[in-house]
N, C-alpha and C. Protein backbone atom coordinates (compact mmCIF):
# COMPACT_ATOMS: atom_id res chain seq x y z
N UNK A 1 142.91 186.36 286.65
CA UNK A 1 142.67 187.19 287.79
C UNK A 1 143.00 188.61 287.37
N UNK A 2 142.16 189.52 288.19
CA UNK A 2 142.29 191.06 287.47
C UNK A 2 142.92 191.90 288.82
N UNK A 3 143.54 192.40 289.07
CA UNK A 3 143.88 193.53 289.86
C UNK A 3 143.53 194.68 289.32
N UNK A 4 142.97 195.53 290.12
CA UNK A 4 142.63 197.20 289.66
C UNK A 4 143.01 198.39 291.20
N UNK A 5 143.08 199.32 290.15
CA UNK A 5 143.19 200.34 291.43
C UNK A 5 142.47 201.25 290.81
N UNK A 6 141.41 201.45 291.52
CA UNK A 6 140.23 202.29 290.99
C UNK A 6 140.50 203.87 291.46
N UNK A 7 141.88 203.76 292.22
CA UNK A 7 141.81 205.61 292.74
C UNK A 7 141.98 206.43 291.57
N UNK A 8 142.04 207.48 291.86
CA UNK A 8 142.08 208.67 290.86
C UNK A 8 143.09 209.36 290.69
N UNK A 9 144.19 209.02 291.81
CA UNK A 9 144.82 210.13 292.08
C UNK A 9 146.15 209.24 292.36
N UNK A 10 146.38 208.05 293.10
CA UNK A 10 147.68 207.65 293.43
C UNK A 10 147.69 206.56 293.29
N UNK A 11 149.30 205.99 292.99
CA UNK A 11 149.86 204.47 292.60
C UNK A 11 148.99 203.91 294.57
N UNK A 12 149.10 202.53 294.03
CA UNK A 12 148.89 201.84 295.24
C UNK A 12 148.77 200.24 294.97
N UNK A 13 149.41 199.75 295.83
CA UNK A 13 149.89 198.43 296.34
C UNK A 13 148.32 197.34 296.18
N UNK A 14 148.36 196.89 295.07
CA UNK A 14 146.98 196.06 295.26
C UNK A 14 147.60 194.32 294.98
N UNK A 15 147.01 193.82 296.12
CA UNK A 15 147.44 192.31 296.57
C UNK A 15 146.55 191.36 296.52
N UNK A 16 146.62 189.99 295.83
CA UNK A 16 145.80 189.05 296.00
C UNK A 16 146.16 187.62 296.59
N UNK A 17 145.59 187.36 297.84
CA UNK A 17 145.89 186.34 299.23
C UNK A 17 145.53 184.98 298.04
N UNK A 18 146.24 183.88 298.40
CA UNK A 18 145.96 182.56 297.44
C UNK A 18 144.84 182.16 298.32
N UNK A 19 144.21 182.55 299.71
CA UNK A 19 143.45 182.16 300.01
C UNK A 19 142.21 182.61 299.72
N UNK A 20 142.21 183.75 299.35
CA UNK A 20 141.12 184.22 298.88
C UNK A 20 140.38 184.08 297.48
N UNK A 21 141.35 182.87 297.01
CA UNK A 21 140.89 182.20 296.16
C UNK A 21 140.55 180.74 295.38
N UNK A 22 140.95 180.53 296.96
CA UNK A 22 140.44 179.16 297.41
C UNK A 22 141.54 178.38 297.37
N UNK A 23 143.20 178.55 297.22
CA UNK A 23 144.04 178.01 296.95
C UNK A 23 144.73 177.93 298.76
N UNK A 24 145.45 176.79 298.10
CA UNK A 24 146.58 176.50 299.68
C UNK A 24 147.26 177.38 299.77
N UNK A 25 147.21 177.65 300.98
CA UNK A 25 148.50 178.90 301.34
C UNK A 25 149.42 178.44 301.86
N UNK A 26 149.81 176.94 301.97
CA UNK A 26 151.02 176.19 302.22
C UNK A 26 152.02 176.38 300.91
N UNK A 27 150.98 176.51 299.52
CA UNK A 27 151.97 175.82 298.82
C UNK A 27 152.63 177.66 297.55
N UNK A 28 153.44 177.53 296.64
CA UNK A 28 153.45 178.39 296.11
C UNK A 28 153.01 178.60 294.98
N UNK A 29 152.40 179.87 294.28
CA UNK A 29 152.11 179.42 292.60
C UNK A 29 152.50 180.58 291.92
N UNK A 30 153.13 179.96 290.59
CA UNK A 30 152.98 180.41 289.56
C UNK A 30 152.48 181.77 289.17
N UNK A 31 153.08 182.60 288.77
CA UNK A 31 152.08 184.23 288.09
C UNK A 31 152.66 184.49 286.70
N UNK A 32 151.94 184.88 286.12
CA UNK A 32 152.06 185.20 284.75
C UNK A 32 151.51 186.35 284.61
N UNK A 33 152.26 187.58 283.79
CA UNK A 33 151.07 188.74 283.19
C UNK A 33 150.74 188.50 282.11
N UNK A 34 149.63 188.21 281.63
CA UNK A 34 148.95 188.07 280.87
C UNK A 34 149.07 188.84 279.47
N UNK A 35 148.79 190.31 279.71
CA UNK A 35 149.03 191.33 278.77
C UNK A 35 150.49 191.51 278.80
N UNK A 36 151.59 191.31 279.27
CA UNK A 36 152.87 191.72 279.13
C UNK A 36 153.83 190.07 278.53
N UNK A 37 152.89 189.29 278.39
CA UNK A 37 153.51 188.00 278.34
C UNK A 37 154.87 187.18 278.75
N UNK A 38 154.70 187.83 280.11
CA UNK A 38 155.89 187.39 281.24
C UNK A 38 155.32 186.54 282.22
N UNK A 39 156.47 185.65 282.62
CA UNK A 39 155.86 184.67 283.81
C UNK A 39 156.93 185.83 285.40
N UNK A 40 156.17 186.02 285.96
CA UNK A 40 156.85 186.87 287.18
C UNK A 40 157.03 186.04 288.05
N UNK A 41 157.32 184.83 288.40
CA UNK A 41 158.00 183.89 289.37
C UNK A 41 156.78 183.31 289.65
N UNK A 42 157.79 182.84 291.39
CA UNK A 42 156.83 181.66 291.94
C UNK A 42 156.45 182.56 293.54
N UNK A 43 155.47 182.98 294.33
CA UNK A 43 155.40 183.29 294.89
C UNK A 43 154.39 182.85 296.39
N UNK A 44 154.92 183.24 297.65
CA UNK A 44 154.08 182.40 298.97
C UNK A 44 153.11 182.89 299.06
N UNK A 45 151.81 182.52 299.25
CA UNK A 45 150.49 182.97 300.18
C UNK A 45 149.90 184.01 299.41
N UNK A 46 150.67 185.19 298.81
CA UNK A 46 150.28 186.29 298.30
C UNK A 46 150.34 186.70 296.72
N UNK A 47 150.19 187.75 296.07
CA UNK A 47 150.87 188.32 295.35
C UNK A 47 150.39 189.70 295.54
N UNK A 48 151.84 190.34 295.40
CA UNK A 48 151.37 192.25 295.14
C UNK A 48 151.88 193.33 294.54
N UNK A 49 151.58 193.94 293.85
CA UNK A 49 151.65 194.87 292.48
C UNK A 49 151.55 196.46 292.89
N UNK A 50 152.48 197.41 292.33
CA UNK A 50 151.92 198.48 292.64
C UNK A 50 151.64 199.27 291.15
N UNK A 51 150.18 199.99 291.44
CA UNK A 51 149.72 199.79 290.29
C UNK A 51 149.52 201.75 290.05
N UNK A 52 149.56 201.82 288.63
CA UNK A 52 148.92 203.56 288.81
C UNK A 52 147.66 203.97 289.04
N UNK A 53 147.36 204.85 289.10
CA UNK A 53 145.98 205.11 289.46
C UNK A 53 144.68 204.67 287.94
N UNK A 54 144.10 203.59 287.76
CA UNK A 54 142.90 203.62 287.06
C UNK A 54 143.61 202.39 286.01
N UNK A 55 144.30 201.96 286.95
CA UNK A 55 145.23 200.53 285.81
C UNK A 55 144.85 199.20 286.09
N UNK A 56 145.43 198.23 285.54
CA UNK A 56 144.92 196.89 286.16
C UNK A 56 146.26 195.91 285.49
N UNK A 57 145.84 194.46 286.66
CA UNK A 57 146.97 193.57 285.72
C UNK A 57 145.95 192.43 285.57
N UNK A 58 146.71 191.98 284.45
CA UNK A 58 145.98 190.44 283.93
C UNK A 58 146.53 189.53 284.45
N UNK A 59 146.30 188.49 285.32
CA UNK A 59 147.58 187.48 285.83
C UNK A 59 146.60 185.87 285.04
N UNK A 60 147.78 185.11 285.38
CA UNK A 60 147.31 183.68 286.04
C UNK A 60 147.88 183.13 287.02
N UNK A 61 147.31 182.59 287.90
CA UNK A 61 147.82 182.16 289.18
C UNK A 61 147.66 180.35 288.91
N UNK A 62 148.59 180.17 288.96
CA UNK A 62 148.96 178.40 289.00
C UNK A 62 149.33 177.63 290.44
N UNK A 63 148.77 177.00 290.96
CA UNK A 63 149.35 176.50 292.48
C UNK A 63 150.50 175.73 291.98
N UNK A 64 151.62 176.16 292.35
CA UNK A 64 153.04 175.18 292.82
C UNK A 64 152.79 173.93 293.13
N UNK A 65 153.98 173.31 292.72
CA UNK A 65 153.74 171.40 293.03
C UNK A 65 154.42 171.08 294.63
N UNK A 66 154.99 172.10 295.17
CA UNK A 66 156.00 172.04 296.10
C UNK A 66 155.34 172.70 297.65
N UNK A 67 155.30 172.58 298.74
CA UNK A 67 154.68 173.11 299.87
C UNK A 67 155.99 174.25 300.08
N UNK A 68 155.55 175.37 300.54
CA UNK A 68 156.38 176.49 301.29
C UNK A 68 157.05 175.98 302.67
C-alpha cells in the first residue's frame, strides 16, 4: 500500500480506512514500512501518517488474528 501527499507546500496527515480495502474493521492488522524495514504495530480500523509535502510510505497491511 502507498500513501502520498501530493501537496507542495505542507506536512499532512494521510490515512488509510481497513475498509477501504476491503478488510474487517472489527479486526486489527499488522503495518510494516516497507522502505524503513520496521513493523509499526498493530492497529484498529485505520492507519495514519503524517507525511512531508511530495513524500510517500511503503506499508503492508496484514489483518490481525484477533477481533477489536
Amino acid at each position: 500500500m502507498g500513501l502520498f501527499n501530493l501537496s507542495n507546500t505542507m506536512s499532512k496527515p494521510v490515512t488509510v480506512a481497513w475498509e477501504s480495502l476491503g478488510l474487517d474493521t472489527h479486526r486489527s492488522c499488522l503495518v510494516r514500512d516497507l522502505w524503513e524495514h520496521s513493523d509499526l504495530g498493530s492497529f484498529a480500523g485505520h492507519y495514519c501518517r503524517m507525511l512531508p509535502p511530495h513524500e510517500m510510505a511503503f506499508l503492508r497491511i496484514v489483518p490481525g488474528k484477533e477481533e477489536v
